[in-house]
Structures are given as C-alpha cells and as structure tokens.
PDB file of N, CA and C in Angstrom:
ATOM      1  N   UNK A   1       0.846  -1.176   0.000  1.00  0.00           N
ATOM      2  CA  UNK A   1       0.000   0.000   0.000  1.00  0.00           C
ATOM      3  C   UNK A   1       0.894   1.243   0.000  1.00  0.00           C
ATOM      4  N   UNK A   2       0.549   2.190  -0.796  1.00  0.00           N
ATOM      5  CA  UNK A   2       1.313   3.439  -0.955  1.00  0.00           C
ATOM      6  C   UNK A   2       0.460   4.567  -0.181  1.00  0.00           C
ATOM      7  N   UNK A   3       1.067   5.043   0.537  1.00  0.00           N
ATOM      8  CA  UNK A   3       0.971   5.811   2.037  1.00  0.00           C
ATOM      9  C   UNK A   3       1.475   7.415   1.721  1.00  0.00           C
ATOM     10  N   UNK A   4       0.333   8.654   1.512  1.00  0.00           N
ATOM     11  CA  UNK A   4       0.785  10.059   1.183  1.00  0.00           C
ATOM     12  C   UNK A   4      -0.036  10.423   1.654  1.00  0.00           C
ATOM     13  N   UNK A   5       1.212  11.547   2.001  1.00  0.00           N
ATOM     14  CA  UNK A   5       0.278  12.913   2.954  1.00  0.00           C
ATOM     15  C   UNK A   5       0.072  13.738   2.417  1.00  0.00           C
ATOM     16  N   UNK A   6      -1.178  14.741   2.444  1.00  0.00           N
ATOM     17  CA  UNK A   6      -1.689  15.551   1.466  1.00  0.00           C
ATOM     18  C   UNK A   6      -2.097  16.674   2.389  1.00  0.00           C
ATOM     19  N   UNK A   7      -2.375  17.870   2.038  1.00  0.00           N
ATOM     20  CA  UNK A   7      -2.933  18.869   2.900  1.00  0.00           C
ATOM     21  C   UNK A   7      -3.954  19.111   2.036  1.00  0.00           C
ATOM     22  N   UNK A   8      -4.599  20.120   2.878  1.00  0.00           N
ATOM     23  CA  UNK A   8      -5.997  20.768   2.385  1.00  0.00           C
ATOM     24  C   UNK A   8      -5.394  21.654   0.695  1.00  0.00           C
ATOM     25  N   UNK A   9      -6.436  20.852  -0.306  1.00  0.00           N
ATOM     26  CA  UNK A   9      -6.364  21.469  -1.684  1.00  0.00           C
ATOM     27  C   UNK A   9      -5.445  20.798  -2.457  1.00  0.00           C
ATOM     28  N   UNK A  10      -4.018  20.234  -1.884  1.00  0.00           N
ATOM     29  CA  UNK A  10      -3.418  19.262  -3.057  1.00  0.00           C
ATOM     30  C   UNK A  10      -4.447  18.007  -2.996  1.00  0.00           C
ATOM     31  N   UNK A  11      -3.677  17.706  -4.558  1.00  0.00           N
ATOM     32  CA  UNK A  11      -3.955  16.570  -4.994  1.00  0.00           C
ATOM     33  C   UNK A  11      -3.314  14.987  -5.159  1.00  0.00           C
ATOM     34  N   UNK A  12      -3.422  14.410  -5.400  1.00  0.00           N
ATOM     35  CA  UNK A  12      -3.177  12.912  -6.201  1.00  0.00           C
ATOM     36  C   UNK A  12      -3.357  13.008  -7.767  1.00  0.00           C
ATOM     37  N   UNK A  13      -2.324  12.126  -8.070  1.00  0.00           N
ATOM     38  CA  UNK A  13      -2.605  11.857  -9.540  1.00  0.00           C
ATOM     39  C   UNK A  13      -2.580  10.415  -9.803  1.00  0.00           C
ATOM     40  N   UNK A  14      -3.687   9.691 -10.701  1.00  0.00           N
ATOM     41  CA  UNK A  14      -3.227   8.318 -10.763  1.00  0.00           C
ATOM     42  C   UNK A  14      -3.426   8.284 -12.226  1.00  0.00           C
ATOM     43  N   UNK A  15      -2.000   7.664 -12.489  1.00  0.00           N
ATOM     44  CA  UNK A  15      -1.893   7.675 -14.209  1.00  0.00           C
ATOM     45  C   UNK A  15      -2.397   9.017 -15.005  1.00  0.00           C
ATOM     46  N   UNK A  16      -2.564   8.886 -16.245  1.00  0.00           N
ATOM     47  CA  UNK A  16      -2.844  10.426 -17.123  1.00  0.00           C
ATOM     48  C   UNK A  16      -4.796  11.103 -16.657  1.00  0.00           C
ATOM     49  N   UNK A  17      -5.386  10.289 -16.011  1.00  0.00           N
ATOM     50  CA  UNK A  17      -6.714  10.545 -16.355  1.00  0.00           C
ATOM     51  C   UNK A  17      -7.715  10.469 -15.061  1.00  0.00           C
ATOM     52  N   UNK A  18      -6.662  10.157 -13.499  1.00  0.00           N
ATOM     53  CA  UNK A  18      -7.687  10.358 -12.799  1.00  0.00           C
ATOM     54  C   UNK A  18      -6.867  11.503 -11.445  1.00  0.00           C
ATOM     55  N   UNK A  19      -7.651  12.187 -11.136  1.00  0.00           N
ATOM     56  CA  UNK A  19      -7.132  13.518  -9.791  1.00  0.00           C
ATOM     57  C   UNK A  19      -7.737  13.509  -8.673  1.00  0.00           C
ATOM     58  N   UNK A  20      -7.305  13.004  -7.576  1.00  0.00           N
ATOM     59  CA  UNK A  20      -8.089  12.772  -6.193  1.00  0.00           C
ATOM     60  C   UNK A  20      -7.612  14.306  -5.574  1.00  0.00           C
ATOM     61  N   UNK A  21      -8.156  14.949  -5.025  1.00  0.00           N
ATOM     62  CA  UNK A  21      -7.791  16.361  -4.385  1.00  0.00           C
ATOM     63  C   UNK A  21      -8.792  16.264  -3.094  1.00  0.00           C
ATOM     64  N   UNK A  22      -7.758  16.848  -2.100  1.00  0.00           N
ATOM     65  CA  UNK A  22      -8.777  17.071  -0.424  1.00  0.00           C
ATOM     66  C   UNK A  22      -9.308  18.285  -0.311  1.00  0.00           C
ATOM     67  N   UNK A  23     -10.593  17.993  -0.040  1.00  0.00           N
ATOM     68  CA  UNK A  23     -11.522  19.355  -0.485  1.00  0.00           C
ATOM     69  C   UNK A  23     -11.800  20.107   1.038  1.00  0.00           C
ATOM     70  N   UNK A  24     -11.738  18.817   2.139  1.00  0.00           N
ATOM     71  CA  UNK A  24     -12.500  19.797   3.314  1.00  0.00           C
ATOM     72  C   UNK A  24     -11.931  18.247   3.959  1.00  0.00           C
ATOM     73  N   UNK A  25     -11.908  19.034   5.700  1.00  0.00           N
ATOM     74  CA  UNK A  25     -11.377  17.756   6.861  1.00  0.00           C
ATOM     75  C   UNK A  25     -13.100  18.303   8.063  1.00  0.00           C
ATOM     76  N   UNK A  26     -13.341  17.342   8.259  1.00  0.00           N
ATOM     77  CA  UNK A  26     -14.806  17.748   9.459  1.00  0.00           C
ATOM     78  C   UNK A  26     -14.664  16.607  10.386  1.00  0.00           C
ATOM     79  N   UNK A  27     -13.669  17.238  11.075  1.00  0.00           N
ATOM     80  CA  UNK A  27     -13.269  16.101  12.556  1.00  0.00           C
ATOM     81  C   UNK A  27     -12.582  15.107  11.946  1.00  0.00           C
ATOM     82  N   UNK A  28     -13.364  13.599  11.738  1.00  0.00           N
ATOM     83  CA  UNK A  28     -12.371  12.977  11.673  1.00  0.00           C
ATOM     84  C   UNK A  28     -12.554  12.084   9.794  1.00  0.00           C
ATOM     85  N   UNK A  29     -13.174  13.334   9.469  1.00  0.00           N
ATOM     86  CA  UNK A  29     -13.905  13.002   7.996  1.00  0.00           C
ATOM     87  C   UNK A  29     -12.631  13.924   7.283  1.00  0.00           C
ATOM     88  N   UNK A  30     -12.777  12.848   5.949  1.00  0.00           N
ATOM     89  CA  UNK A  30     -11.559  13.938   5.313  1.00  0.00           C
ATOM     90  C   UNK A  30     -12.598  13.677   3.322  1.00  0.00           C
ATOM     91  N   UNK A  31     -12.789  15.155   3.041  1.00  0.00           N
ATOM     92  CA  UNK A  31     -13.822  15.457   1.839  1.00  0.00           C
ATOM     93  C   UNK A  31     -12.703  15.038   0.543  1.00  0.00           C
ATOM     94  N   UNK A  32     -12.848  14.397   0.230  1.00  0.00           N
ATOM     95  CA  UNK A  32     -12.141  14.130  -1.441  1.00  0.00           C
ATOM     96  C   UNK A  32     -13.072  14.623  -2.618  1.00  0.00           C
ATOM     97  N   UNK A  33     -12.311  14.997  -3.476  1.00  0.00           N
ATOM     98  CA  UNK A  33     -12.784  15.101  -4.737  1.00  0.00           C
ATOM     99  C   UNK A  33     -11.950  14.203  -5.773  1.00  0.00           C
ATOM    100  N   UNK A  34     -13.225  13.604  -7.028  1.00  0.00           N
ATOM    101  CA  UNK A  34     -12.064  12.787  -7.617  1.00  0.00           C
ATOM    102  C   UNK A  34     -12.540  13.083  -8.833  1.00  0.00           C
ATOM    103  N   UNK A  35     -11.941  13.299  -9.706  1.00  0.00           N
ATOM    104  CA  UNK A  35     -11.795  13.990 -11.547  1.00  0.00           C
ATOM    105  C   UNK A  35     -11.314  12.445 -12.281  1.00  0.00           C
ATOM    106  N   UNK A  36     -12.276  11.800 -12.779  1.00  0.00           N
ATOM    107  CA  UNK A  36     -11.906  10.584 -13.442  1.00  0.00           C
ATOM    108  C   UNK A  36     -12.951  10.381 -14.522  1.00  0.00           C
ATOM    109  N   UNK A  37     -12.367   9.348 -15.427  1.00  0.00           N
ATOM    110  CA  UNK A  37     -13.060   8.829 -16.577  1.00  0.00           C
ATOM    111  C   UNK A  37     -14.105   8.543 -16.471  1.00  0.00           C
ATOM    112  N   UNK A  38     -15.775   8.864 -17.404  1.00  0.00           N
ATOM    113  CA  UNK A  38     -17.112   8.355 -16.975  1.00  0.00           C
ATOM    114  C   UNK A  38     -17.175   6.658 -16.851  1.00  0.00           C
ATOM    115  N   UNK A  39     -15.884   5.924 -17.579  1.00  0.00           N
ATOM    116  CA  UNK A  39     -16.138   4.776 -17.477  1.00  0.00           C
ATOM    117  C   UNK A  39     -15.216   3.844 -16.473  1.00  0.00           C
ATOM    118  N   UNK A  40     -14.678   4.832 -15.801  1.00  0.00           N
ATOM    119  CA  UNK A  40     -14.048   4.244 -14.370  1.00  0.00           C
ATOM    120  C   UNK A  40     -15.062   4.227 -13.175  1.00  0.00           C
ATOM    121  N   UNK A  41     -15.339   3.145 -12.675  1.00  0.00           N
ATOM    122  CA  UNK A  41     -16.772   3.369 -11.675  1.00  0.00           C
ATOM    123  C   UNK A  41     -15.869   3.589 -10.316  1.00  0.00           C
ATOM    124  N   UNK A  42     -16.507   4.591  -9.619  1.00  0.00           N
ATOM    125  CA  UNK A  42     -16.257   4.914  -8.496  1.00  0.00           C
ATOM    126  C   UNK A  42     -16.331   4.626  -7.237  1.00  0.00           C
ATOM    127  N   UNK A  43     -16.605   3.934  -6.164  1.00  0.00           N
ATOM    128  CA  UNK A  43     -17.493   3.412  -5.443  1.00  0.00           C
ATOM    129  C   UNK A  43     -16.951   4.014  -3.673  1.00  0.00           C
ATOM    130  N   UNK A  44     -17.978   4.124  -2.980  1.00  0.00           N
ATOM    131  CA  UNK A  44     -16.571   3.725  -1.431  1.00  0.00           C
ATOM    132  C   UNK A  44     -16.949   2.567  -1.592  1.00  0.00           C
ATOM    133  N   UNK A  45     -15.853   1.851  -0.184  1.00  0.00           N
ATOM    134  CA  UNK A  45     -15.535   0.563   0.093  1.00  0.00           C
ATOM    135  C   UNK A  45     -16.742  -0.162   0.246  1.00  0.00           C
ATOM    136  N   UNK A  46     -17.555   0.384   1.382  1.00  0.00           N
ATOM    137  CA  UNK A  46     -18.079  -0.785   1.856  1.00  0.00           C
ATOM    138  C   UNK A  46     -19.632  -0.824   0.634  1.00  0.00           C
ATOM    139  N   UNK A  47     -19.927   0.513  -0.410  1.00  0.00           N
ATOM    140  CA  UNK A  47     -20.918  -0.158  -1.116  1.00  0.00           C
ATOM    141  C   UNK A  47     -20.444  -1.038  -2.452  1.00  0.00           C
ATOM    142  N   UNK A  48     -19.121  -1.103  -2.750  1.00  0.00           N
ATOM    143  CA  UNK A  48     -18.149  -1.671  -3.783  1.00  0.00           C
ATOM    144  C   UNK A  48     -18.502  -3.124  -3.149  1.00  0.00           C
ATOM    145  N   UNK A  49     -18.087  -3.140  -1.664  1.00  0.00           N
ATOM    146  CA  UNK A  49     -18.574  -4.638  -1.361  1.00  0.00           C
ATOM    147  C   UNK A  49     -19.898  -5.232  -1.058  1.00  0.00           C
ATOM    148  N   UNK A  50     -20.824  -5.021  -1.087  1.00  0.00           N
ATOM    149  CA  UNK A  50     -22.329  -4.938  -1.447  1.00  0.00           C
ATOM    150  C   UNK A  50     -23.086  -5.395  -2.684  1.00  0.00           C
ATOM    151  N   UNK A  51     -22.022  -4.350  -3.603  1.00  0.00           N
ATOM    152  CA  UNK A  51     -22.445  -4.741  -5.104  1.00  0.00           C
ATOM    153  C   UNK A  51     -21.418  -5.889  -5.453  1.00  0.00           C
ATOM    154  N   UNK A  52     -20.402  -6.602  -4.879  1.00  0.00           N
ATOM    155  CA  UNK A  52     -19.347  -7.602  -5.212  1.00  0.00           C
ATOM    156  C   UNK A  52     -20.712  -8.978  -4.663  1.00  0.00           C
ATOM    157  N   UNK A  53     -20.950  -8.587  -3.091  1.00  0.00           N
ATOM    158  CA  UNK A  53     -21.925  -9.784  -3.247  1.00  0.00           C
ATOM    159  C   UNK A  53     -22.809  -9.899  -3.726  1.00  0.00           C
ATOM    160  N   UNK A  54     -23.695  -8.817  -3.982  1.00  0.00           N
ATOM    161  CA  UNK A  54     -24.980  -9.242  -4.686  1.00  0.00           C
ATOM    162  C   UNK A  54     -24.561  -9.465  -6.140  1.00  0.00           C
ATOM    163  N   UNK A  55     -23.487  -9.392  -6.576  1.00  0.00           N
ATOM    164  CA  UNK A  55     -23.264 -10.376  -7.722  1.00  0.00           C
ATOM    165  C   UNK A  55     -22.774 -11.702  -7.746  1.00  0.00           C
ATOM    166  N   UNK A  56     -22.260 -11.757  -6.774  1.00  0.00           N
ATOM    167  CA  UNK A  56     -21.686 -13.636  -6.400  1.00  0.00           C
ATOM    168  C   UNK A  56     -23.247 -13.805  -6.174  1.00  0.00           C
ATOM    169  N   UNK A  57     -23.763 -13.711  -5.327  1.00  0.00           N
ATOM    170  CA  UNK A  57     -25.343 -14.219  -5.445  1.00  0.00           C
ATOM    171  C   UNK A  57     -25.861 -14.343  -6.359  1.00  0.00           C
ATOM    172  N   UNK A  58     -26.403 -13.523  -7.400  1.00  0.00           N
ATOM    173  CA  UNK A  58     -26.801 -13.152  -8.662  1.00  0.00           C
ATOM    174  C   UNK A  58     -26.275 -14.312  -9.420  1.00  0.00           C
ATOM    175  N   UNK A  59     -24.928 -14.565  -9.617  1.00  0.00           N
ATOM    176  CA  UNK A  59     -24.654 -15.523 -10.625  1.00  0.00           C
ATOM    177  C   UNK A  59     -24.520 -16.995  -9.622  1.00  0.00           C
ATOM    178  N   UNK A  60     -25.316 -17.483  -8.896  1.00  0.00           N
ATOM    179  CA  UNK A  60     -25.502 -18.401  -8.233  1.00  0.00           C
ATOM    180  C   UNK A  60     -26.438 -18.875  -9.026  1.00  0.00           C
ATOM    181  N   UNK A  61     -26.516 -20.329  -9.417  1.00  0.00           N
ATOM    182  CA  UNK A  61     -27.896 -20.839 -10.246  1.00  0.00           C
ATOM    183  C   UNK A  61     -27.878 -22.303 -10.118  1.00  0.00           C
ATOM    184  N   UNK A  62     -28.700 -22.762  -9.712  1.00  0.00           N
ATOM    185  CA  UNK A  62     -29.042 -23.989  -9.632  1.00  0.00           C
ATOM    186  C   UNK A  62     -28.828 -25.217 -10.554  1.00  0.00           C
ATOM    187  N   UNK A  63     -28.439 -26.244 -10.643  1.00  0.00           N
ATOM    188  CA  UNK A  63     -28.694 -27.389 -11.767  1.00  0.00           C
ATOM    189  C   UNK A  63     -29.859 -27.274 -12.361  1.00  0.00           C
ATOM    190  N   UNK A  64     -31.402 -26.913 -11.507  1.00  0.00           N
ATOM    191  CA  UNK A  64     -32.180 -27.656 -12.188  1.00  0.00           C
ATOM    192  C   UNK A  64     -32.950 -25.783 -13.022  1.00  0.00           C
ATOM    193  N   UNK A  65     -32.424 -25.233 -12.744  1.00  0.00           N
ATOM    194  CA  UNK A  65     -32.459 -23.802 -13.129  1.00  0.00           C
ATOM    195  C   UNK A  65     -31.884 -23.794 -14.409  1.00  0.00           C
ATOM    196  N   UNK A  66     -30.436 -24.040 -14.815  1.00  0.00           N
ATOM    197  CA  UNK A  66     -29.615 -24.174 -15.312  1.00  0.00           C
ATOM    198  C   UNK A  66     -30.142 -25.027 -16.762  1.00  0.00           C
ATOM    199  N   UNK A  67     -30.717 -26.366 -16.418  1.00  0.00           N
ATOM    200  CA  UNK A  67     -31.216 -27.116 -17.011  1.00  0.00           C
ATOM    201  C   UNK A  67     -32.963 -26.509 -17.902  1.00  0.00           C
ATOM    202  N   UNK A  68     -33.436 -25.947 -17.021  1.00  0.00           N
ATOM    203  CA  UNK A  68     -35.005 -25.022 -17.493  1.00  0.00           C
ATOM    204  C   UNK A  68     -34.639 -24.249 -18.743  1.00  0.00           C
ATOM    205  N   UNK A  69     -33.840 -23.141 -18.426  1.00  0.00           N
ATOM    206  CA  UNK A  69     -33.215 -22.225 -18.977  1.00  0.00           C
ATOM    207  C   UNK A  69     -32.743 -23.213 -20.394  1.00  0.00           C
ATOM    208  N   UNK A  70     -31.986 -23.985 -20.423  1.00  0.00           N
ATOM    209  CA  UNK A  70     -31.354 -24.768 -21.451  1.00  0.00           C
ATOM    210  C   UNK A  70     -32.370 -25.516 -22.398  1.00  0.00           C
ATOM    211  N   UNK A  71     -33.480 -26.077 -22.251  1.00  0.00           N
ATOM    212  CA  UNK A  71     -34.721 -26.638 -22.515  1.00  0.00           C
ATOM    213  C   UNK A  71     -35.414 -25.261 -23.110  1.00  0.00           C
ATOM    214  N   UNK A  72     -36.032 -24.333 -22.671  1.00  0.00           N
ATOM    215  CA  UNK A  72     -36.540 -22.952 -23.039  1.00  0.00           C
ATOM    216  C   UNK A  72     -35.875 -22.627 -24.182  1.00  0.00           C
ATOM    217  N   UNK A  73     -34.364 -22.113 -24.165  1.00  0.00           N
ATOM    218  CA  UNK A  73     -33.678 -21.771 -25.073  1.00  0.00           C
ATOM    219  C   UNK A  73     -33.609 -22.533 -26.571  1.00  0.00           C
ATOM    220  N   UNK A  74     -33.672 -23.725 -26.311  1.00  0.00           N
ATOM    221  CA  UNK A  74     -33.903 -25.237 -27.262  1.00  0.00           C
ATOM    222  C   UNK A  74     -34.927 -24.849 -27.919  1.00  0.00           C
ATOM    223  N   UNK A  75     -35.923 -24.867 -27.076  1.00  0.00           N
ATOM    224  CA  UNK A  75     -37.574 -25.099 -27.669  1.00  0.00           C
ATOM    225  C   UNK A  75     -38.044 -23.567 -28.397  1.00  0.00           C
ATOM    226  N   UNK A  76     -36.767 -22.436 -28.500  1.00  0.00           N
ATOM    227  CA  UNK A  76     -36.910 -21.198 -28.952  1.00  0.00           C
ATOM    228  C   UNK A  76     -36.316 -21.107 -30.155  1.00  0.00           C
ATOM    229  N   UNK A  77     -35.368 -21.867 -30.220  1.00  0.00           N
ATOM    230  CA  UNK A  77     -34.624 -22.301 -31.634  1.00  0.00           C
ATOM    231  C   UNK A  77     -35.548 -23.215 -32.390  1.00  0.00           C
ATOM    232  N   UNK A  78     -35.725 -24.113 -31.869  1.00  0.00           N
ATOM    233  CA  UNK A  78     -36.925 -25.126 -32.518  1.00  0.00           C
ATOM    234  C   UNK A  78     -37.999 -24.441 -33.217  1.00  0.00           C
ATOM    235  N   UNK A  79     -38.488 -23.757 -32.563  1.00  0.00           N
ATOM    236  CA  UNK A  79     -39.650 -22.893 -32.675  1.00  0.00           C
ATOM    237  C   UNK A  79     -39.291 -21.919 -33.827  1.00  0.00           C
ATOM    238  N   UNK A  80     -38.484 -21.208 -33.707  1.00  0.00           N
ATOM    239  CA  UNK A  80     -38.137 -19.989 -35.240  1.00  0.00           C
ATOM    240  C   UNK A  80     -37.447 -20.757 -35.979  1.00  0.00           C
ATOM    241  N   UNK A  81     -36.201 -22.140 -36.353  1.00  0.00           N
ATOM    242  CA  UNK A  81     -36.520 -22.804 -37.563  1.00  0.00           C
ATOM    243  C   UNK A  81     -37.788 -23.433 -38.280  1.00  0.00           C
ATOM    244  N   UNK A  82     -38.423 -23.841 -37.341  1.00  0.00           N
ATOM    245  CA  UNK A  82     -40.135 -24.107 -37.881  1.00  0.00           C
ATOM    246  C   UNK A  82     -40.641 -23.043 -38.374  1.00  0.00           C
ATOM    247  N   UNK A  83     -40.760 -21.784 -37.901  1.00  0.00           N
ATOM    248  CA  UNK A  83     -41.632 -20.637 -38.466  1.00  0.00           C
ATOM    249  C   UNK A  83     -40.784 -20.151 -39.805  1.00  0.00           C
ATOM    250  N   UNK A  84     -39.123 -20.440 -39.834  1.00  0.00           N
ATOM    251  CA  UNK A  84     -38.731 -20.071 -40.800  1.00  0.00           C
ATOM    252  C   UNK A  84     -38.702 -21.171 -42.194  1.00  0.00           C
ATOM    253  N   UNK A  85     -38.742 -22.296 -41.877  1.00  0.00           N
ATOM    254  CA  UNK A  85     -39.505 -23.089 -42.744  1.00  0.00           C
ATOM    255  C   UNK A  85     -40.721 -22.434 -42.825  1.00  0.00           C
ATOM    256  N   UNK A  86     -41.895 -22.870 -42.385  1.00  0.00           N
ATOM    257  CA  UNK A  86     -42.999 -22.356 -42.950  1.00  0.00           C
ATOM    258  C   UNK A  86     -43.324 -21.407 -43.733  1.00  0.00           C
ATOM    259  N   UNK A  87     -42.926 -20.444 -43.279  1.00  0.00           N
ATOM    260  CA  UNK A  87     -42.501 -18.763 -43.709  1.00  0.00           C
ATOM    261  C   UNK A  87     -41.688 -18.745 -45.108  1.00  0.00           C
ATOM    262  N   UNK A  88     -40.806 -19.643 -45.189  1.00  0.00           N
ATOM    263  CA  UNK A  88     -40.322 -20.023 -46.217  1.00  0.00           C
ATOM    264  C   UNK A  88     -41.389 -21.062 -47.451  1.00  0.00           C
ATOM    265  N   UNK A  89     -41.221 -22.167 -47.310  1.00  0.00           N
ATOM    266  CA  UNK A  89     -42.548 -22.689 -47.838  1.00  0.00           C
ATOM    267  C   UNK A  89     -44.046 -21.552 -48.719  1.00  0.00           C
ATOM    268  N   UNK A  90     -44.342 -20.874 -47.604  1.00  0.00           N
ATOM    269  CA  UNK A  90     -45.254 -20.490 -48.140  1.00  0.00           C
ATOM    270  C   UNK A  90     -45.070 -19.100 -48.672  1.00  0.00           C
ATOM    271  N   UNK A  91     -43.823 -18.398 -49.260  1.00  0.00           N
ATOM    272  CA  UNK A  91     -43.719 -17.541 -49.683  1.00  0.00           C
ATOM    273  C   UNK A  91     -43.532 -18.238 -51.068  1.00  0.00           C
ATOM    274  N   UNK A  92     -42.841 -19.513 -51.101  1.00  0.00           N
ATOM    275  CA  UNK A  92     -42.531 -20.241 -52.372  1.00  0.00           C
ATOM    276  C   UNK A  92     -43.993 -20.418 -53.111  1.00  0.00           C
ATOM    277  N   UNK A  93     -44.383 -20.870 -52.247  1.00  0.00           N
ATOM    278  CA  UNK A  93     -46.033 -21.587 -53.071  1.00  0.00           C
ATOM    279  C   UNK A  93     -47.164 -20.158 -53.427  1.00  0.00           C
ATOM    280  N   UNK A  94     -46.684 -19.059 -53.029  1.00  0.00           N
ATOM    281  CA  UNK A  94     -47.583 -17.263 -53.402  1.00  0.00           C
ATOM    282  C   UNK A  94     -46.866 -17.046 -54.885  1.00  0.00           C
ATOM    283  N   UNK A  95     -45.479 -17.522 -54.921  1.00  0.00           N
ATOM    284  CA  UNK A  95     -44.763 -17.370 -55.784  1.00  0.00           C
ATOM    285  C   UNK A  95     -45.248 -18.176 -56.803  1.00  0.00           C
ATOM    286  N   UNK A  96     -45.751 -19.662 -57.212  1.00  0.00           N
ATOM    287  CA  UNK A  96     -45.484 -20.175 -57.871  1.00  0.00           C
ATOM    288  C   UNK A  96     -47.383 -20.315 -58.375  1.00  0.00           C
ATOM    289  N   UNK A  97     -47.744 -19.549 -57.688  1.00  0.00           N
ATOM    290  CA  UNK A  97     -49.588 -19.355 -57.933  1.00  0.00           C
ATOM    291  C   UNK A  97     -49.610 -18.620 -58.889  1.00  0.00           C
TER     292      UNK A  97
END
C-alpha cells in the first residue's frame, strides 16, 4: 500500500486521467474530490462490497435452473426454424400461384 500525505487542496494523480484532491477535513472526515473517466466506476468501500456480493449471489444458479433455462432456449430455436420453414414454404407456393 502506498501511504501520502496531502494537505488541504493538493492533490493525487493516478496515471494520465484520474485527480483525487482534499476538499474539506470535518473532525475525523476527510472530503475528497475525484476527476476521473465516466467509465471508471467509483465506489466507497463498503458499497463496492455490497455490489461484489450481490453479484456472487446473482450468478448463483441452480442445476435444475440451469437445465429449465437450457430446454426454453432449445424449444426457442426449434420454434423460429419451424416458423422459418414455414414462412419459407409459403412464400414459395404465393410465388409459384
């Protein structure tokens, strides 16, 4: 861990594109500001770890879940080569009237 002391108004720099600067101290609170990329997500700690579990949860899925899902998906393919046969078929036979 890299360990710097900063006073009120300097900054941090990390790499070309992000600027942490101390904006305000209120007891034992210290105000940051941070100037970074819209596609660098920001988080504090403890809601970064919140959203870490509710995604290990999230991608938790069952065998027989797993298996539904796989059957559904099947019977959705099944289903639009049939309609695209048909669909096919009977554009041939408008054609040949």
């Amino acid at each position: 861990m890299l360990i710097l002391t900063r006073k009120l108004g300097e900054s941090i720099t990390i790499g070309d594109d992000i600027k942490i600067t101390v904006l305000e101290f209120q007891g034992k609170q210290v105000k940051l500001g941070i100037i970074a990329p819209k596609n660098i997500k920001i988080h504090r700690e403890e809601v970064y770890e919140k959203i870490q579990a509710r995604n290990v949860e999230a991608s938790k899925v069952s065998k027989h879940e797993l298996i539904e899902a796989a059957q559904k998906w099947r019977y959705s393919l099944e289903s639009s080569r049939f309609q695209e046969r048909f669909t096919t078929k009977k554009e041939t036979n408008e054609k040949t009237e």
